[in-house]
C-alpha atoms as a PDB file:
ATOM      1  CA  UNK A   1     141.993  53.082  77.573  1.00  0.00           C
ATOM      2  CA  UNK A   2     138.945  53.580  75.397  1.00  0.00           C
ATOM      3  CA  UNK A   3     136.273  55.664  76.048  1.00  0.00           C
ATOM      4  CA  UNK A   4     134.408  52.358  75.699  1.00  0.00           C
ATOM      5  CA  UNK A   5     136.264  50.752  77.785  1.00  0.00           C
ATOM      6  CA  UNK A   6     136.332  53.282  80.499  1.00  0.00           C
ATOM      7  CA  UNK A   7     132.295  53.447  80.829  1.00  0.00           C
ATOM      8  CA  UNK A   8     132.492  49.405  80.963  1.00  0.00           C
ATOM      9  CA  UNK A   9     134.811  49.875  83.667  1.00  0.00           C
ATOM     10  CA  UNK A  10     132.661  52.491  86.197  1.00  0.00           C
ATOM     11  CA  UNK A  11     129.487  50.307  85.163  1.00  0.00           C
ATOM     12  CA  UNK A  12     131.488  47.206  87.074  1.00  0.00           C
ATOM     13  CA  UNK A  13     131.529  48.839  90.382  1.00  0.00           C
ATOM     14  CA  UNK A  14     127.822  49.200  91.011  1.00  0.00           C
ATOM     15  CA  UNK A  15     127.198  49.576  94.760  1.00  0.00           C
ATOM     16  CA  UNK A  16     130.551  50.874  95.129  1.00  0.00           C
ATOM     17  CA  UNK A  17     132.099  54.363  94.545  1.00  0.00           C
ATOM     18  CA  UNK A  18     133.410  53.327  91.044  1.00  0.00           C
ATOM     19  CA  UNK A  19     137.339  54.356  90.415  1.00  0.00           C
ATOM     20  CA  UNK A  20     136.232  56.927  87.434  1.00  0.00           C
ATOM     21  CA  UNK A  21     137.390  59.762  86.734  1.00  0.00           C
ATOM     22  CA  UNK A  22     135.015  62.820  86.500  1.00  0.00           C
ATOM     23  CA  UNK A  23     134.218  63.865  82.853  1.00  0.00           C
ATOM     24  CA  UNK A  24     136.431  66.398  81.060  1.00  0.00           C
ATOM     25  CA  UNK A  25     133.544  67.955  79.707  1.00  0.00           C
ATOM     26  CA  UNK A  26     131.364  68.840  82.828  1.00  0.00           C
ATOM     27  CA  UNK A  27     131.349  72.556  83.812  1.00  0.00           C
ATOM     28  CA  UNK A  28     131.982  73.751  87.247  1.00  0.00           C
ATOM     29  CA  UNK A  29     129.092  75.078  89.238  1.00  0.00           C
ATOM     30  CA  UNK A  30     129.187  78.600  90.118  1.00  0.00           C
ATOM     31  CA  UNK A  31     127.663  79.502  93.922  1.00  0.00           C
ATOM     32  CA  UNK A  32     126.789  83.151  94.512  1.00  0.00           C
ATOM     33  CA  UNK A  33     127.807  84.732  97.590  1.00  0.00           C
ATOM     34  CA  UNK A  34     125.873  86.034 100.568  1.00  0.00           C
ATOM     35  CA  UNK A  35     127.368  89.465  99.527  1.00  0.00           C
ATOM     36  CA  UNK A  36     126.232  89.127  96.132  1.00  0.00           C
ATOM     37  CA  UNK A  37     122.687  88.398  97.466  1.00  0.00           C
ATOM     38  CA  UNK A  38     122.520  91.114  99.921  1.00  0.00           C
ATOM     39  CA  UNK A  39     123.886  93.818  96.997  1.00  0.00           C
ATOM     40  CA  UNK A  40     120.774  92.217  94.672  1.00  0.00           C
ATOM     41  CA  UNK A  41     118.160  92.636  97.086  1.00  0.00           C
ATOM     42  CA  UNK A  42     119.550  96.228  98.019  1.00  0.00           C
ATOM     43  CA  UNK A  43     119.804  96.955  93.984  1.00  0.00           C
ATOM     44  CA  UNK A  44     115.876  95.677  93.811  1.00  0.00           C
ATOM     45  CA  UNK A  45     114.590  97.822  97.376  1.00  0.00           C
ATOM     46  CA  UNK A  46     116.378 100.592  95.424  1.00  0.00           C
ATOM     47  CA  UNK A  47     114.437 100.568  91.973  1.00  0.00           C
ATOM     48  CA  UNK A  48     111.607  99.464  93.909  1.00  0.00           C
ATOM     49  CA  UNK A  49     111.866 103.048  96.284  1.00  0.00           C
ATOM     50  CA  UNK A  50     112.182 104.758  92.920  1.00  0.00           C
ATOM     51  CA  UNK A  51     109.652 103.352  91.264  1.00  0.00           C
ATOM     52  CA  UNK A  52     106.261 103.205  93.739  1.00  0.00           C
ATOM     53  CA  UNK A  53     106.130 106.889  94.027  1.00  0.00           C
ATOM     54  CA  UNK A  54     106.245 107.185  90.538  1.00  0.00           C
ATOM     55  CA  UNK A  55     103.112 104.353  89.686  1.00  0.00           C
ATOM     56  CA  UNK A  56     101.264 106.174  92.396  1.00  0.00           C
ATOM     57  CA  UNK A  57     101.606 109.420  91.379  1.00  0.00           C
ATOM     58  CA  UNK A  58     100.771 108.265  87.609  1.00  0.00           C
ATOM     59  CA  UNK A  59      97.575 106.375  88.888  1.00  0.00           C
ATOM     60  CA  UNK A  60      96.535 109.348  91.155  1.00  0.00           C
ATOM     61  CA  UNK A  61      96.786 111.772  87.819  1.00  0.00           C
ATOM     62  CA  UNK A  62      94.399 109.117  86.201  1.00  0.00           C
ATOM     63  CA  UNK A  63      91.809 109.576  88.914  1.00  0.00           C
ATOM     64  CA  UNK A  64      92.280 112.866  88.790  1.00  0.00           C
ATOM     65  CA  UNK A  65      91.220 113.230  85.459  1.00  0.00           C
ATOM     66  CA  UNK A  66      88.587 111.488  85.496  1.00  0.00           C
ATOM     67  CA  UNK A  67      86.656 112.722  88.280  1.00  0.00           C
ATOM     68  CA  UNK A  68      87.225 116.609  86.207  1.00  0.00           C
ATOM     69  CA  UNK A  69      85.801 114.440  83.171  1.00  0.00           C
ATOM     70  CA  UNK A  70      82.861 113.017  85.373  1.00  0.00           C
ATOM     71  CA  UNK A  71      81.775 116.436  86.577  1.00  0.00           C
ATOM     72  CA  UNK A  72      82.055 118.000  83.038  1.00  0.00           C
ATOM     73  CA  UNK A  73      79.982 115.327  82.126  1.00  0.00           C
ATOM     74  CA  UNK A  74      77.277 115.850  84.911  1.00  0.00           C
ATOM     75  CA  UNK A  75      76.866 119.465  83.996  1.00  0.00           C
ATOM     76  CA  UNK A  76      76.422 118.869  80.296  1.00  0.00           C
ATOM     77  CA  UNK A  77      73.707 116.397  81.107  1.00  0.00           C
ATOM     78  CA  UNK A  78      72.131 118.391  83.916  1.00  0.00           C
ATOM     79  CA  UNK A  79      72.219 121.561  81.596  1.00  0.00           C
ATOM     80  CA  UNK A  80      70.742 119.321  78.398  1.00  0.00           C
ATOM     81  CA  UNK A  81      68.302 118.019  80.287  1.00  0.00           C
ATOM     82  CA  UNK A  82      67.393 121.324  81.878  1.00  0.00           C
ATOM     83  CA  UNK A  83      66.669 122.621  78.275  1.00  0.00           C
ATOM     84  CA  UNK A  84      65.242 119.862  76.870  1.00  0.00           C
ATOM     85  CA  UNK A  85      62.925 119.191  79.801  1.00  0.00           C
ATOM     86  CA  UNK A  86      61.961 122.722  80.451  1.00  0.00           C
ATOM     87  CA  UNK A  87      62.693 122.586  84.079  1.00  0.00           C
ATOM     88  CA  UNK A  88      65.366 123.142  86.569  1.00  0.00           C
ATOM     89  CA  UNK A  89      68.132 120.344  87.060  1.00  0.00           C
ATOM     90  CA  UNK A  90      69.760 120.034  90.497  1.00  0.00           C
ATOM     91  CA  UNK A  91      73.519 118.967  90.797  1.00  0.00           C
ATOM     92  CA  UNK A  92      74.615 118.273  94.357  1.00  0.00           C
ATOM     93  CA  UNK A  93      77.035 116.229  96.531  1.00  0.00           C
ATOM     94  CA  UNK A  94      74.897 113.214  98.157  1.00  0.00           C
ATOM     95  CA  UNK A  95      73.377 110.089  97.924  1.00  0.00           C
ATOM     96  CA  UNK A  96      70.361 109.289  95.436  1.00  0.00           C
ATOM     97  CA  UNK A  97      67.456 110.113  98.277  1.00  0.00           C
ATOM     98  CA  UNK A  98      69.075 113.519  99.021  1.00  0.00           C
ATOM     99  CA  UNK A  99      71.902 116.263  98.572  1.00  0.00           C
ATOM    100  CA  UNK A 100      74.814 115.652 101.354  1.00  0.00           C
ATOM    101  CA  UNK A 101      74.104 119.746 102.148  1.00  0.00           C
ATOM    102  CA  UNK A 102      77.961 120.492 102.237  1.00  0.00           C
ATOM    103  CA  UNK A 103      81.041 121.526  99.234  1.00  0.00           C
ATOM    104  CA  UNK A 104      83.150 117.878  99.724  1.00  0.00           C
ATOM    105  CA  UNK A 105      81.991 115.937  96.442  1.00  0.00           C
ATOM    106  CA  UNK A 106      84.706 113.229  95.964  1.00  0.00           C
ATOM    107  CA  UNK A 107      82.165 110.987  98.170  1.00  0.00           C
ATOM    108  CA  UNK A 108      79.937 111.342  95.077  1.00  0.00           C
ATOM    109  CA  UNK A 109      77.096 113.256  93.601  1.00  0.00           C
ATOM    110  CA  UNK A 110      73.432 113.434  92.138  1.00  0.00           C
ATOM    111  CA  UNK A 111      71.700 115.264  89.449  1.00  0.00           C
ATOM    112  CA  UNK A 112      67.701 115.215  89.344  1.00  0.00           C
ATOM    113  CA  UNK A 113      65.219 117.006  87.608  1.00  0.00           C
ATOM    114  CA  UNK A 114      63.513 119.362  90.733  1.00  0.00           C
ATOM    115  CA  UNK A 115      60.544 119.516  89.175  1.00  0.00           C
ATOM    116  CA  UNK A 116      58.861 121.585  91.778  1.00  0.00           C
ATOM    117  CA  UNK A 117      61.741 124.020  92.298  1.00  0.00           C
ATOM    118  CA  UNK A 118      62.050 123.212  95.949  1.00  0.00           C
ATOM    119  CA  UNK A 119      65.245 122.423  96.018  1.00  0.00           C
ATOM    120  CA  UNK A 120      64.962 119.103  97.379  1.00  0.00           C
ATOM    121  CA  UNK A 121      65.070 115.565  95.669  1.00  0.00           C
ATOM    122  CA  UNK A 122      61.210 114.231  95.865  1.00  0.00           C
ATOM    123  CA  UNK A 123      60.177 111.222  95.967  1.00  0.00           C
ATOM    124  CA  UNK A 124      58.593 111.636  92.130  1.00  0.00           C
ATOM    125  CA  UNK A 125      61.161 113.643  90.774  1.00  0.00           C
ATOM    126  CA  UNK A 126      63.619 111.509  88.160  1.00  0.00           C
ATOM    127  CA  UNK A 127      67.129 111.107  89.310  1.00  0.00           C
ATOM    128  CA  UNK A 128      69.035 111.193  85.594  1.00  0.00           C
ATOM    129  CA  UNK A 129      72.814 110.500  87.491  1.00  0.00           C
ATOM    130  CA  UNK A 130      74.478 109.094  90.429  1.00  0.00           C
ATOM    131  CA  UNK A 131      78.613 109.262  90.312  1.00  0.00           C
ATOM    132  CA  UNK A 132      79.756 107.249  92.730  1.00  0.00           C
ATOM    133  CA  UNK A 133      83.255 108.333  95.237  1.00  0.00           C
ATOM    134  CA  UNK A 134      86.349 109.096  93.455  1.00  0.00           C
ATOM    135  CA  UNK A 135      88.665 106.593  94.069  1.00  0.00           C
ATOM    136  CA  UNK A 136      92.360 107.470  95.771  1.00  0.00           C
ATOM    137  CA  UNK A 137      93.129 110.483  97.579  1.00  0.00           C
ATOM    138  CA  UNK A 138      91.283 112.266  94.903  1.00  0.00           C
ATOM    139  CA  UNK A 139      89.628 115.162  96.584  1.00  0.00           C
ATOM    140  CA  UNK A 140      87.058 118.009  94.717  1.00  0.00           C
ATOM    141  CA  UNK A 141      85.496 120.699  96.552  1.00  0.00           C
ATOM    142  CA  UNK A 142      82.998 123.534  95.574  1.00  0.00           C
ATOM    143  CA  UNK A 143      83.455 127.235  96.834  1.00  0.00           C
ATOM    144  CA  UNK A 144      81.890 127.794 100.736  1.00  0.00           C
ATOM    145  CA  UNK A 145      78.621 128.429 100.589  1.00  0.00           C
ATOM    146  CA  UNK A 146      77.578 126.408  96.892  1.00  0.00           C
ATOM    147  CA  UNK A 147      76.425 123.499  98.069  1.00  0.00           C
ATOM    148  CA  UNK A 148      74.488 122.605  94.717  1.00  0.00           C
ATOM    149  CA  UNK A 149      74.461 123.581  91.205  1.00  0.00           C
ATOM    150  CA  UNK A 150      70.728 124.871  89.854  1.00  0.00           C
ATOM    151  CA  UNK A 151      70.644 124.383  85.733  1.00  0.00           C
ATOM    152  CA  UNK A 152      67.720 126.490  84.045  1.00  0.00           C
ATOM    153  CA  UNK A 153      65.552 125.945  81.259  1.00  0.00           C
ATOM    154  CA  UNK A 154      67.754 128.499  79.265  1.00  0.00           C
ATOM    155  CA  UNK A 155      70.959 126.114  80.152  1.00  0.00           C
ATOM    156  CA  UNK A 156      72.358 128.586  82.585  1.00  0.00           C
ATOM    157  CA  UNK A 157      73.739 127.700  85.491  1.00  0.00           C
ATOM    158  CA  UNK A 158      72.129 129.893  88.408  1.00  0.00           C
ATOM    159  CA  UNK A 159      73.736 132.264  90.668  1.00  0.00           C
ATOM    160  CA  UNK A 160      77.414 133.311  90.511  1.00  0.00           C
ATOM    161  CA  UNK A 161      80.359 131.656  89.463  1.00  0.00           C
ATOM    162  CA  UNK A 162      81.298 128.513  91.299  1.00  0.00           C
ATOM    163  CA  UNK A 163      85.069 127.160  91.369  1.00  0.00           C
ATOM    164  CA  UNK A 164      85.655 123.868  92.240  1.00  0.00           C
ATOM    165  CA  UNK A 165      88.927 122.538  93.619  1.00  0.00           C
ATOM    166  CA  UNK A 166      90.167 119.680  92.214  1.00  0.00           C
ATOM    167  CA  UNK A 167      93.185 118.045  94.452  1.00  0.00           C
ATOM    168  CA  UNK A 168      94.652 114.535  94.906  1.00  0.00           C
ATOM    169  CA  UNK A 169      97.076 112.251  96.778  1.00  0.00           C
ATOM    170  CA  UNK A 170     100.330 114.132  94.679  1.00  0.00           C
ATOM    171  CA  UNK A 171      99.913 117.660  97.277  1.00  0.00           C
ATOM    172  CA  UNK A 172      99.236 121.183  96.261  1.00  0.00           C
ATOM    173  CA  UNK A 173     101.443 121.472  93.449  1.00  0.00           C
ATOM    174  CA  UNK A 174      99.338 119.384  91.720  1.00  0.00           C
ATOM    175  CA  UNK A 175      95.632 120.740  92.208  1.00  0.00           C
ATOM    176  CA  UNK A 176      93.379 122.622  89.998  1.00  0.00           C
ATOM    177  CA  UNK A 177      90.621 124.956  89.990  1.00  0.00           C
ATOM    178  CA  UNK A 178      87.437 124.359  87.932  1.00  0.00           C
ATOM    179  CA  UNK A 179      85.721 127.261  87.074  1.00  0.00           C
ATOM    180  CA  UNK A 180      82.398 127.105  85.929  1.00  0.00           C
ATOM    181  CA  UNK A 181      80.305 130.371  84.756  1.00  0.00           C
ATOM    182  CA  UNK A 182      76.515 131.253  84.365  1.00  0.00           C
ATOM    183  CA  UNK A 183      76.771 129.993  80.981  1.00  0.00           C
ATOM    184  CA  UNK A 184      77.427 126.851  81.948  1.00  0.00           C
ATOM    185  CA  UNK A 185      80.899 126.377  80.697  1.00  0.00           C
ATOM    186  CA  UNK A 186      83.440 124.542  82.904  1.00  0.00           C
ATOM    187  CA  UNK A 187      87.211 126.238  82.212  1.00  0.00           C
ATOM    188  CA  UNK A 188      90.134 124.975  84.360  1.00  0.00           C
ATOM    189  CA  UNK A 189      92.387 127.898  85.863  1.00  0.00           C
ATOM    190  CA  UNK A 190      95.249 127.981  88.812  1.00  0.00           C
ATOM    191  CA  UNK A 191      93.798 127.254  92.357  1.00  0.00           C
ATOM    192  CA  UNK A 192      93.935 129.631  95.018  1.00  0.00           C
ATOM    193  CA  UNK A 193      96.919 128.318  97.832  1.00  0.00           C
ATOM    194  CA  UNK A 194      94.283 128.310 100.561  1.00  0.00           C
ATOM    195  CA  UNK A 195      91.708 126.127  98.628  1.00  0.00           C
ATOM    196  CA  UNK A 196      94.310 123.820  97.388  1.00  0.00           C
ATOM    197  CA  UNK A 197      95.631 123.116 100.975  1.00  0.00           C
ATOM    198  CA  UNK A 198      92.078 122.620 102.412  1.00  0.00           C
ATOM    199  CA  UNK A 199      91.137 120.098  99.424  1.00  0.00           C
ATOM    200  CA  UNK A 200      94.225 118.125  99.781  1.00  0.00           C
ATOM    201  CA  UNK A 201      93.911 118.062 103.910  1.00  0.00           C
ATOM    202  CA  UNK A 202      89.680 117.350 103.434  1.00  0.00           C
ATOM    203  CA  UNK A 203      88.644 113.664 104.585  1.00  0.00           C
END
């Protein structure tokens, strides 16, 4: 019979489960198994174990590196400004009204011009910077007892050295020490095991 003829044929039994056969040229449909399902989603929960750790502790370097950027960039403003304004420049963990008094800075911190050397943020005194809270697990902590950074009219930084530790959500291994010097300058150098610890368990 003609292929014609055939198709004439099945179109004559409408209503009716037509006598044709099924076409020669019609591939098979291929299930998947519950086991093949169940080995999938175990291949995907394994890339995906392998993977997360990896993105996080890429996007916790970022932050990282960005909050050492951030303060390098506070203490060349506070110690341009210092010289160019002919007055001392505070630097301090807080909030724009006032310096937090303490050596956790990943919640954010100030620079102002002190105008009257009191130490304190005044109500006329110009705040040049506000850096908001690092973002992550990004900790940074100054050495006990610095609480503030004074820049001089000479573009010193007063008193004695102060190292910052700079930590985040990737543990001890990964945290550095910022060093910066009467000069000024802010070098990065190996932290000290106790300081590292403290940043990365700090709140």
């Amino acid at each position: 019979m003609s292929d014609g003829a055939e198709a004439a044929r099945c179109v004559a039994f409408i209503g009716m489960k037509p006598p044709c056969p099924r076409s020669r040229n019609r591939l098979p449909v291929a299930g998947v198994s519950m086991i093949e399902v169940m080995i999938a989603v175990a291949v995907l929960g394994v890339l995906a174990a392998v993977a997360l750790p990896v993105f996080d502790g890429a996007r916790e370097a970022t932050r990282s590196g960005t909050a050492q950027q951030a303060l390098a960039a506070s203490v060349l403003l506070a110690a341009s400004r210092a010289a160019s304004g002919a007055q001392d420049v505070v630097v301090c963990p807080g909030v724009p009204h006032a310096c937090g008094g303490g050596i956790d800075w990943h919640r954010g911190w100030i620079a102002y011009a002190d105008a009257d050397g009191d130490r304190v943020h005044d109500a006329g005194e110009s705040l040049l910077q506000q850096v908001g809270p690092l973002g992550g697990k990004v900790r940074l902590r100054s050495t006990i007892g610095r609480t503030r950074l004074v820049f001089q009219p000479d573009g010193s930084s007063a008193g004695t050295n102060t190292t910052f530790t700079l930590c985040d959500g990737r543990g001890t291994g990964h945290a550095t020490a910022l060093v910066l010097n009467n000069a000024g300058r802010l070098r990065a150098a190996a932290p000290d095991a106790g300081a590292a610890r403290a940043c990365v368990d700090a709140q």
